[in-house]
Protein backbone atom coordinates (compact mmCIF):
# COMPACT_ATOMS: atom_id res chain seq x y z
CA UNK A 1 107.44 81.63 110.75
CA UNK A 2 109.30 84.93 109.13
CA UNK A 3 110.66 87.14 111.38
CA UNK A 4 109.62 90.99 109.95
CA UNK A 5 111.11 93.34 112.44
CA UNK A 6 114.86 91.71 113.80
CA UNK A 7 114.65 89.66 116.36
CA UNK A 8 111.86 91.18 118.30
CA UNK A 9 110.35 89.28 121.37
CA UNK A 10 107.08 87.21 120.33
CA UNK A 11 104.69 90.35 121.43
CA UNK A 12 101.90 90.88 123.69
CA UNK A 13 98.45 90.13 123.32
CA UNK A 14 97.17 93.69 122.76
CA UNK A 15 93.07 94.71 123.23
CA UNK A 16 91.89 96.48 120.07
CA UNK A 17 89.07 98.58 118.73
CA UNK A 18 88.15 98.72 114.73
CA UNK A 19 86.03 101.17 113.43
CA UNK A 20 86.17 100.42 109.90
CA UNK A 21 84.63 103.25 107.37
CA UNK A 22 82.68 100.44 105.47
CA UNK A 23 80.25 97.20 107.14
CA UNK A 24 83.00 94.48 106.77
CA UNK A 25 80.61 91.79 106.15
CA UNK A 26 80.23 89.33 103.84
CA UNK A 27 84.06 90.14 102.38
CA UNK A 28 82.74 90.54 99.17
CA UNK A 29 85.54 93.36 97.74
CA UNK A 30 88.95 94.93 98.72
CA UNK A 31 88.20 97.17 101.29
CA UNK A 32 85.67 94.63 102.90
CA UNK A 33 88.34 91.83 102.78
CA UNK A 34 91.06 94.15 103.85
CA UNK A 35 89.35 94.51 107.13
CA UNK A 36 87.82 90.96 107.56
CA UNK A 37 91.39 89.46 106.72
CA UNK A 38 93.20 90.63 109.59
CA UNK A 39 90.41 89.80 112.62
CA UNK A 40 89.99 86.20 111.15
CA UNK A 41 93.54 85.62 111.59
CA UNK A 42 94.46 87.46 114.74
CA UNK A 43 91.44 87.35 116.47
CA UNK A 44 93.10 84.38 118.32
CA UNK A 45 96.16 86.47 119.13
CA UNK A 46 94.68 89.58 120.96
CA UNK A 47 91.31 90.66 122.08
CA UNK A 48 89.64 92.35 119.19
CA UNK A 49 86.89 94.56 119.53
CA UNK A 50 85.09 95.34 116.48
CA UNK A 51 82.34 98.33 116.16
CA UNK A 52 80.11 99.18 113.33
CA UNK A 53 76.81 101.27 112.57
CA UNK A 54 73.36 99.41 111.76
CA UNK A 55 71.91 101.25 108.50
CA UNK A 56 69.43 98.59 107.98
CA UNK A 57 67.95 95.17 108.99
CA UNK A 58 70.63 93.38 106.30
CA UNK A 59 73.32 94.64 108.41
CA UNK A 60 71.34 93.28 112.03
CA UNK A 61 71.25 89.99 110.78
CA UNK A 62 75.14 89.88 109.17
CA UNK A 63 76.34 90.88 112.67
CA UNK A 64 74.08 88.15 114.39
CA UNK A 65 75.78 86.02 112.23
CA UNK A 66 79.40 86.63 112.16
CA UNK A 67 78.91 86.61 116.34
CA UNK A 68 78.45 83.46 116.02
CA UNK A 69 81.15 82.45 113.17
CA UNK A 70 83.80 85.22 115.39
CA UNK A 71 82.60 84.32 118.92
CA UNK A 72 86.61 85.75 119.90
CA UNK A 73 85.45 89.17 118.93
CA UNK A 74 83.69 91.12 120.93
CA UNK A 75 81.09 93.43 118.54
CA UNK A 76 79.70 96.69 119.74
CA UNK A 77 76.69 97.87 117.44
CA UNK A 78 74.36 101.25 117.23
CA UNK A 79 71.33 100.96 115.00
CA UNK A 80 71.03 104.72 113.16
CA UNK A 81 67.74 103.70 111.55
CA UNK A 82 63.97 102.76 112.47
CA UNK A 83 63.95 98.45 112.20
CA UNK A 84 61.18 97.46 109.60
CA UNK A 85 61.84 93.72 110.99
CA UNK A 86 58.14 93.09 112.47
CA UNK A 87 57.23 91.78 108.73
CA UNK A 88 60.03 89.64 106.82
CA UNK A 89 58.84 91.06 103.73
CA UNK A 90 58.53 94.42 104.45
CA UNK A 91 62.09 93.80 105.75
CA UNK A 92 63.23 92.67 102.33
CA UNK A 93 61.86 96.36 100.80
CA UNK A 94 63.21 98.05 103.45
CA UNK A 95 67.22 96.21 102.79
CA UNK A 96 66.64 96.57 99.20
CA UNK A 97 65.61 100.66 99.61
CA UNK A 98 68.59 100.89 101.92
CA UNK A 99 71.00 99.06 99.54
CA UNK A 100 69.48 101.66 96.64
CA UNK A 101 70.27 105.10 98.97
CA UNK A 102 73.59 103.48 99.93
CA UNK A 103 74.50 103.86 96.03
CA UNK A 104 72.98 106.77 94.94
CA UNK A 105 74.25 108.92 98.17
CA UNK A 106 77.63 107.65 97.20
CA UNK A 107 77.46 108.84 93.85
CA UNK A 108 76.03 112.23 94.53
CA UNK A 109 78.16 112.96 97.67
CA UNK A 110 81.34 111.92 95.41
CA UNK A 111 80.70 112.79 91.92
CA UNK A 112 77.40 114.27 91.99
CA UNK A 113 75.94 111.69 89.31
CA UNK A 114 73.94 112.52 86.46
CA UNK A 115 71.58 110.30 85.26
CA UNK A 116 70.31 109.93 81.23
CA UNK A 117 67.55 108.48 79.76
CA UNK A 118 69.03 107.37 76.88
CA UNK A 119 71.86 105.73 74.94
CA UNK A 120 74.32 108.87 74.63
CA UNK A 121 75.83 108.18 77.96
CA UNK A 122 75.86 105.55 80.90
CA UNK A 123 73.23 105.82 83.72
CA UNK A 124 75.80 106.46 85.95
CA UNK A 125 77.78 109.04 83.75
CA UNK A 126 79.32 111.63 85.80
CA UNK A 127 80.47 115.47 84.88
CA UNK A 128 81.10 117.06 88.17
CA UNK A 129 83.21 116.27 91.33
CA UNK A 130 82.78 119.80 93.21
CA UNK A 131 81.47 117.20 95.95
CA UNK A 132 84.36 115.74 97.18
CA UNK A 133 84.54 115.84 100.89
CA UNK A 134 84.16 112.67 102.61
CA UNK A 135 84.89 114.21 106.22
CA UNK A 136 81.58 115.15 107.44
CA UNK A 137 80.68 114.07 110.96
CA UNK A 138 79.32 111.35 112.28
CA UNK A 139 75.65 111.10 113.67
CA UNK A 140 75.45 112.47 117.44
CA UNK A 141 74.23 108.97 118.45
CA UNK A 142 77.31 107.04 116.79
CA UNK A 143 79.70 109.17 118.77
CA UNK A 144 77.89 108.47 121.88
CA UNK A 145 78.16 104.97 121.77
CA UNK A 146 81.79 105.45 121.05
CA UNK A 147 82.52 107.70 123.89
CA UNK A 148 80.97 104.79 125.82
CA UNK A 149 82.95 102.26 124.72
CA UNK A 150 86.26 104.28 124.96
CA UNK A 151 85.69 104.33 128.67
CA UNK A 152 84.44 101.59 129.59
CA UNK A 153 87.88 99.54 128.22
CA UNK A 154 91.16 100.20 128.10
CA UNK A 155 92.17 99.66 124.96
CA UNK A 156 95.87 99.54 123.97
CA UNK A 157 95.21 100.31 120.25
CA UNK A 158 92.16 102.14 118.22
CA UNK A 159 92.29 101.04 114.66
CA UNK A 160 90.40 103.40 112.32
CA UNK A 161 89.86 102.10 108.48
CA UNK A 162 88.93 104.13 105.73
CA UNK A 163 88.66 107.35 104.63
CA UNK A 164 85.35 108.19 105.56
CA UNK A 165 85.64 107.26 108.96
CA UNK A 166 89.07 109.40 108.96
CA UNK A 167 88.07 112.32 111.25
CA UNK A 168 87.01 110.23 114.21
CA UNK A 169 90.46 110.25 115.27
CA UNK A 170 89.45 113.82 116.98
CA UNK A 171 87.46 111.28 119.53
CA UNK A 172 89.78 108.93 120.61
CA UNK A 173 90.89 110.42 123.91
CA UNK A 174 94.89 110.21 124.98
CA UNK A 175 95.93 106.61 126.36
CA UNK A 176 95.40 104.15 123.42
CA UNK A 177 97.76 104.20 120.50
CA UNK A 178 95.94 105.46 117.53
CA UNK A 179 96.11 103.78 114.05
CA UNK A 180 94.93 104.77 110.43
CA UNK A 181 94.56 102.87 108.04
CA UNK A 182 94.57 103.96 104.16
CA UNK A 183 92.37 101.50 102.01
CA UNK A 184 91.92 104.28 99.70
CA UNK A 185 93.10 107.74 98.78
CA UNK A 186 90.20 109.76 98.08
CA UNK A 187 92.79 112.73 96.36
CA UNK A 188 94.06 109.67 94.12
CA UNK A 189 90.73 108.90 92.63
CA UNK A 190 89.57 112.33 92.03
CA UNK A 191 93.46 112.94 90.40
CA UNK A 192 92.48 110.64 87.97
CA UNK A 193 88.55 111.35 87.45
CA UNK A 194 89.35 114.52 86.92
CA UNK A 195 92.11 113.22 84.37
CA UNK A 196 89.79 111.16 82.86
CA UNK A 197 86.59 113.12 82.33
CA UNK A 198 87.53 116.29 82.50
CA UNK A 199 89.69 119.32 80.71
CA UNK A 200 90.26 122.02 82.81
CA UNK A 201 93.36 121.09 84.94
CA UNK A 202 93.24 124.16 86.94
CA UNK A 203 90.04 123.17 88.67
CA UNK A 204 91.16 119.46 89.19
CA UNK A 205 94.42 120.45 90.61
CA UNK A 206 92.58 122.46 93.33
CA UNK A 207 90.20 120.17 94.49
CA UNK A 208 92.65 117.50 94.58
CA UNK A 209 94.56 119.43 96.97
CA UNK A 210 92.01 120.67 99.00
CA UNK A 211 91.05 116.81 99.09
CA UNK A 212 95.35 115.92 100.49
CA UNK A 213 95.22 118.88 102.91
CA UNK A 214 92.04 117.51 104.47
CA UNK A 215 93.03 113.71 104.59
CA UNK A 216 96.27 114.89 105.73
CA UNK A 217 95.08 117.28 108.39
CA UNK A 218 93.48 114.13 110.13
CA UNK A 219 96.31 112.02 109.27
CA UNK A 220 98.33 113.69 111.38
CA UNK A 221 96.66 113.12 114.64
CA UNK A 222 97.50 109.53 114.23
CA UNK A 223 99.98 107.28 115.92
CA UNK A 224 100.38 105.22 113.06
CA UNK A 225 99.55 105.05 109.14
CA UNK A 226 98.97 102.08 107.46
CA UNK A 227 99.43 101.68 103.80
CA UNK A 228 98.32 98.48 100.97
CA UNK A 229 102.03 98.95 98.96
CA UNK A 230 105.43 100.29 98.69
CA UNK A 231 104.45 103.92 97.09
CA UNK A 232 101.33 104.83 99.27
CA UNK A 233 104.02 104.55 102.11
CA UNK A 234 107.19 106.21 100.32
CA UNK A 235 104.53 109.19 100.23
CA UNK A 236 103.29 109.24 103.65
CA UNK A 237 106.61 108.86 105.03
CA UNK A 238 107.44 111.48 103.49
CA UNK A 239 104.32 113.92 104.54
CA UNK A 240 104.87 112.85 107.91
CA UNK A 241 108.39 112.15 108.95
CA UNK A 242 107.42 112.13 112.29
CA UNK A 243 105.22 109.65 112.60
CA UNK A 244 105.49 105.60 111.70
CA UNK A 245 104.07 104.60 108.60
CA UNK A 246 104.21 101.03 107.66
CA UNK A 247 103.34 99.11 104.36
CA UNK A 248 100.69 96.35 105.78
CA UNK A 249 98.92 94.97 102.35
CA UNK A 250 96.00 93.21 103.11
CA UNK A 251 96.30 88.69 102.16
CA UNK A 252 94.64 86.59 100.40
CA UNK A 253 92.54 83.89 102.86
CA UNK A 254 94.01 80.53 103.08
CA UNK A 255 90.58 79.43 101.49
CA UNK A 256 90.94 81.08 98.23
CA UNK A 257 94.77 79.66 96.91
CA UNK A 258 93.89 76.91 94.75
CA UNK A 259 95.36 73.72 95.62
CA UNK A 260 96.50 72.49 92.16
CA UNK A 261 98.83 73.58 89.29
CA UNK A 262 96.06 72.13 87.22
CA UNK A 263 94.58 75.12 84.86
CA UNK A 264 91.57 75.49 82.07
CA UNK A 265 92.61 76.95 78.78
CA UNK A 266 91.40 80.77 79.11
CA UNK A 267 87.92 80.67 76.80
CA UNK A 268 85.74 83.46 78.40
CA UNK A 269 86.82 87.02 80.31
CA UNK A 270 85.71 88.10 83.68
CA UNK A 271 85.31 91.26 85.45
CA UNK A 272 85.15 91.14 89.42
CA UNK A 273 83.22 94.16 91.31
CA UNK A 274 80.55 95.84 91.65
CA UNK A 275 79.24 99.41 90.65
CA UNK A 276 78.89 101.21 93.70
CA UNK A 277 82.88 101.39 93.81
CA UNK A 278 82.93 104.29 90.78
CA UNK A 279 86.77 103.08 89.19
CA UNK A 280 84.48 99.31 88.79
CA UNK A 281 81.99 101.51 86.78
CA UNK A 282 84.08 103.64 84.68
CA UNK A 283 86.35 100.77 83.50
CA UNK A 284 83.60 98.35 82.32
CA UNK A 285 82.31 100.82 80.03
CA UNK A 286 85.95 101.96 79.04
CA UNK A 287 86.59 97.94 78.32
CA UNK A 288 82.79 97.39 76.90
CA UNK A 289 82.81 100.38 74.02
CA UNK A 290 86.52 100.70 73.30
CA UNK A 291 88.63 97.68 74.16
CA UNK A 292 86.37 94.52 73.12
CA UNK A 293 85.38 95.43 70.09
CA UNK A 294 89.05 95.34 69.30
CA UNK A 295 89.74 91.56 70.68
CA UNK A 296 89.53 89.00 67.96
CA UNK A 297 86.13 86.85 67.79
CA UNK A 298 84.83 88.88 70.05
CA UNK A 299 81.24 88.51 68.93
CA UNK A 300 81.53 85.04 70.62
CA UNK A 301 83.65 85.40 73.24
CA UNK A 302 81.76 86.57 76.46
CA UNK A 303 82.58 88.74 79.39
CA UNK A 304 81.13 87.59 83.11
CA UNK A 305 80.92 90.13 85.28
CA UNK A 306 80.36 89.96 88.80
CA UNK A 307 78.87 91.92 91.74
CA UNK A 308 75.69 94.53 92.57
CA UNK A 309 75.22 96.41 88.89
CA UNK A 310 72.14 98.64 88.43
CA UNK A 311 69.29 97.15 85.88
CA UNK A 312 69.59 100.99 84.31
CA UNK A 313 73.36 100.01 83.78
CA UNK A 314 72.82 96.61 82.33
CA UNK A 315 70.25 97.43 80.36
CA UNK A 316 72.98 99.93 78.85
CA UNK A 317 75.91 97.71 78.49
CA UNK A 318 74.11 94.78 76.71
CA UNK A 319 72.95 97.20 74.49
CA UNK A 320 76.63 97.54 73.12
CA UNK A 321 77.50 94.55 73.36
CA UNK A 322 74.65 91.22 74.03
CA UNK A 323 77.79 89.18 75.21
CA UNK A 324 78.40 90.62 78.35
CA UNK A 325 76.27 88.37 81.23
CA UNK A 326 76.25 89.84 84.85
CA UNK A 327 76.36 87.01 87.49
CA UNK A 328 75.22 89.31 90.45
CA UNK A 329 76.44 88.68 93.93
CA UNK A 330 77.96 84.93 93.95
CA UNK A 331 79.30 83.79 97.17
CA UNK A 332 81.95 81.48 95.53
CA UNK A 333 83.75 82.46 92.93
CA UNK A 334 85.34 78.77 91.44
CA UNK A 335 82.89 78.28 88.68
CA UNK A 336 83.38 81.67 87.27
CA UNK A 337 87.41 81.63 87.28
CA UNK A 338 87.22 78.36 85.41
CA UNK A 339 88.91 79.06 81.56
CA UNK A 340 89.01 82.83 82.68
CA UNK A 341 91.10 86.04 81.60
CA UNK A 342 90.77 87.86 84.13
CA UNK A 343 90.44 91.89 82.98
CA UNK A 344 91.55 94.44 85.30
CA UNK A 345 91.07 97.83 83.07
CA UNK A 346 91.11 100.27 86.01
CA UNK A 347 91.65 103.94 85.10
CA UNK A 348 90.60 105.62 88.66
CA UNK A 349 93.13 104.44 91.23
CA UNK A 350 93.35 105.63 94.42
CA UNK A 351 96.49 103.86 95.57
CA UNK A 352 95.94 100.55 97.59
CA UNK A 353 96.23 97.46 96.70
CA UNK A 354 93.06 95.61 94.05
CA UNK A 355 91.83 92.55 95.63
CA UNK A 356 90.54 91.45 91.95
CA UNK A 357 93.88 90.98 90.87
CA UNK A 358 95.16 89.00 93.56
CA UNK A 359 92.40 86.80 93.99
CA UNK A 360 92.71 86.38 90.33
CA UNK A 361 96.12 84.89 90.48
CA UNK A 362 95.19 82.66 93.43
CA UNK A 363 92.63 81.39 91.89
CA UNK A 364 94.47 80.15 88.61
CA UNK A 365 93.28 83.01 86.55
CA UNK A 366 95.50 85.16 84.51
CA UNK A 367 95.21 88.27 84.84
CA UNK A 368 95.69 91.71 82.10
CA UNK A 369 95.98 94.73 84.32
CA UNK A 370 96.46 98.65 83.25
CA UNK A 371 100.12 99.92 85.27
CA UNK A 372 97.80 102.48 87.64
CA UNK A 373 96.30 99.15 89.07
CA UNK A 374 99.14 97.77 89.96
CA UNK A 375 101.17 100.97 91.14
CA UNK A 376 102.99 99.46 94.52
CA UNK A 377 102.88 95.92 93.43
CA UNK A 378 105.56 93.40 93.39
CA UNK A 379 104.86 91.97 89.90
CA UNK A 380 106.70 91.44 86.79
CA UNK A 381 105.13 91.73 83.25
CA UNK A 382 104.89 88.74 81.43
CA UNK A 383 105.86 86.84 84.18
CA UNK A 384 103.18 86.95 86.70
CA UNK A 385 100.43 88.95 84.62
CA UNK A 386 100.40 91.46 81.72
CA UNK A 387 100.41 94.88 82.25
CA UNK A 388 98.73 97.14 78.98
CA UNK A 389 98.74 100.72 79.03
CA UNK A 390 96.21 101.38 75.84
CA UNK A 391 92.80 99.82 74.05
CA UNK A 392 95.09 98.37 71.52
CA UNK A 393 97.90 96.55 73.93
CA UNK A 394 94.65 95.34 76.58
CA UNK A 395 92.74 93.95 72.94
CA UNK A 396 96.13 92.57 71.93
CA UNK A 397 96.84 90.68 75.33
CA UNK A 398 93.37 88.75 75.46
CA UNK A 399 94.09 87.59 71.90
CA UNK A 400 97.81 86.41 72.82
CA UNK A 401 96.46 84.78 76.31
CA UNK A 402 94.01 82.97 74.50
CA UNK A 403 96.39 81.72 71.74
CA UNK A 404 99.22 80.87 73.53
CA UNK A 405 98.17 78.36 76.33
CA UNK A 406 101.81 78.11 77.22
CA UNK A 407 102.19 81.62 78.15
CA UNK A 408 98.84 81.16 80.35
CA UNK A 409 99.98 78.71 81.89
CA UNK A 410 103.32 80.27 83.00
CA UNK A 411 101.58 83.24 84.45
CA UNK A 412 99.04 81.18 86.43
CA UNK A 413 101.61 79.49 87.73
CA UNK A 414 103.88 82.44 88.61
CA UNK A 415 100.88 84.46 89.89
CA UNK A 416 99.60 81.72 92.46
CA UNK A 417 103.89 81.22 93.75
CA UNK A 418 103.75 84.84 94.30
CA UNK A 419 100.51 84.93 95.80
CA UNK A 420 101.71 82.22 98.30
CA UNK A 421 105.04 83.57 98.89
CA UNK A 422 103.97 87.77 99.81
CA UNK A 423 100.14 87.92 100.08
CA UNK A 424 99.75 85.17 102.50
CA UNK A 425 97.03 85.24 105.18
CA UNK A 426 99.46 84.06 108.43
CA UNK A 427 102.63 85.66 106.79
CA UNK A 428 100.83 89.59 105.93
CA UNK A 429 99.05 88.79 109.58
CA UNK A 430 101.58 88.45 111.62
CA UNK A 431 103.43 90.93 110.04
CA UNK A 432 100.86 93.60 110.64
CA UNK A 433 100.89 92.09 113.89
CA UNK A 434 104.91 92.85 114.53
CA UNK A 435 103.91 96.46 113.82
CA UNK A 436 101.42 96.59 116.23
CA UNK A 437 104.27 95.35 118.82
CA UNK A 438 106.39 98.37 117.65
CA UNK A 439 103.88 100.92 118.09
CA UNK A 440 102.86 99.59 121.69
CA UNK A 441 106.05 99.81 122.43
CA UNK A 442 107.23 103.24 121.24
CA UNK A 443 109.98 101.76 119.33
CA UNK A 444 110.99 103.86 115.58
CA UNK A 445 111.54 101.59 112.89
């Protein structure tokens, strides 16, 4: 095993609380995985209490579940909703209703979303972002159940994930070491929506700092920051010199590192995510209307995309272009990665670290990436993936990956070493673990 901080002392098993700002369950995307990650591997090294918000009967029966797959972890639940679970199929309305207002209240509370009726624009095409504060509070009856919890244990550490579940740090009372940590930055993605969609600077350049100064006003109550890469924690160290922050990128699990060098010759694309994470949305129709109808052949090649996608937004996108097939939700991914490129045209960042491209490259896909997705990432271009900054160099990558086998095959190869080497599930683990050690100790880095 690597040692990460000296020649520290093996550390102390620790009682923790998570309260992450998303349901963790199934680790279907980064900021799910980034949370699941860490309690499947060191729920065996310290007691790990985990607490999370029922919005709907879905959500009941995932935490029955992953009780018994996690029976280490203690779970602490509070229903916010009315159960419809008398009737299974009324049950399946009521999940699919809740799924539905889960989406739309994130686009309306973040970009207040404008929907069209026709082909002009997207379904989900957005022209505001005056809504932009993710710091409301929390319902009177979550709170409760957490000022319950908080004393009826002693915990050494309270781990808060997420931006929206940021300002909770104002209820953690004095005793356990409090923790943030930064899955996204909220001022990052409206930086570049505004960039993106709109022209007057003036306006974006206010909101996005009235967006830092909140996120950074909570921030600073913290014991701790935790950051996905190298720049997200250059710029909180320097925002808060007082206070640790530590890079702690989230792995890739053990299961998902293919255990071959053997590779398919690239002969489809693929796009992982779904649409209720907004950068997902805007750069499948950025890759659908300006970048594939550069690509060569492209009325035969086809692009896979997975996760949740409105039938309002597919409807759209096979309208300009009948080659793109959405999968849906798949629960295992080998099928699809077979012969894939693996397209990563993200234009909305928001700092972090994109679990598409690393499970990409563990999976034996090669991957073409824009530079903003990959900001903080130890890469190399044309080494371990491509990096293209326009329409033209993304279309001209996909035509040279699927030509030159030998460069595809370097890349897959060089992506999974990497992969193995710093994105690890024991070696990010225990690493995040070492830092735990520090800050229960009171030790500066």
């Amino acid at each position: 095993m690597k040692t990460f901080i000296g020649n520290m002392p093996p550390g102390r098993r620790l009682r923790i609380l998570i309260i992450p700002g998303l349901f963790p369950f199934p680790p279907v995307n980064g900021g799910k995985i980034c949370i699941y990650s860490f309690i499947e591997y060191l729920r065996f090294k310290h007691e790990i209490h985990l607490y999370l918000p029922l919005r709907n009967d879905s959500e009941i029966a995932l935490v029955e579940e992953y009780r018994k797959i996690w029976p280490e972890v203690a779970f602490h639940t509070v229903q916010l909703f009315a159960s419809a679970r008398r009737h299974s199929a009324l049950s399946a309305l009521f999940a699919i209703r809740n799924q539905a207002k889960i989406f739309f209240n994130y686009l309306e509370t973040a970009f207040s979303a404008k929907k069209v009726q026709n082909y002009d624009k997207p379904p989900g095409w957005c022209e505001n972002i005056e809504v932009t504060v993710p710091f409301a509070p929390f319902p009177e009856q979550f709170v409760a159940k957490l000022t319950e919890i908080l004393k009826k244990f002693a915990f050494d550490i309270v781990q808060i994930e997420y931006t929206s579940a940021i300002n909770l740090v104002n209820v953690i009372p004095p005793g356990p070491k409090k923790i943030f940590v930064e899955i996204e930055s909220r001022r990052s993605v409206l930086k570049d929506y505004g960039r993106i969609n709109r022209s007057n600077q003036e306006f974006i350049d206010y909101v996005v700092k009235n967006t830092k100064d909140l996120e950074h006003a909570f921030m600073k109550n913290y014991d701790a920051l935790f950051t996905l890469n190298d720049l997200d924690c250059k710029e909180l160290k320097n925002a808060f010199p007082g206070i640790n922050v530590f890079n702690s990128p989230f792995p890739v699990m053990d299961s998902q590192i293919i255990k071959n060098d053997v590779f398919d010759a690239p002969i489809k694309l693929l796009f992982l995510g779904g649409e209720s994470h907004y950068p997902n949305y805007d750069a499948l129709i950025w890759f659908v209307t300006e970048i594939m109808p550069l690509v060569q052949n492209n009325e035969r090649l086809k692009l896979y995309v997975t996760g949740s996608w409105q039938k309002e937004t597919i409807r759209y996108i096979r309208h300009l272009n009948g080659n793109v097939i959405f999968t849906g939700f798949l629960g295992d991914l080998t099928d699809v990665f077979k012969g894939s490129i693996s397209i990563v045209p993200i234009r909305i960042g928001g700092g972090g670290l994109r679990a598409k491209i690393i499970y990409s490259m563990a999976a034996g896909s090669p991957v073409i990436t824009t530079p903003l997705a990959i900001k903080g990432f130890n890469c190399e271009n044309k080494k371990d993936l491509i990096v293209a900054d326009t329409k033209e160099e993304f279309a001209g990558a996909i035509n040279e990956l699927l030509c030159d086998l030998h460069l595809s095959g370097k890349l897959i190869k060089n992506g999974k070493k990497l992969i193995v080497n710093q994105y690890g599930q024991g070696y990010l683990a225990e690493k995040r673990d070492s830092f735990y050690q520090i800050i229960c100790n009171s030790l500066r880095r």
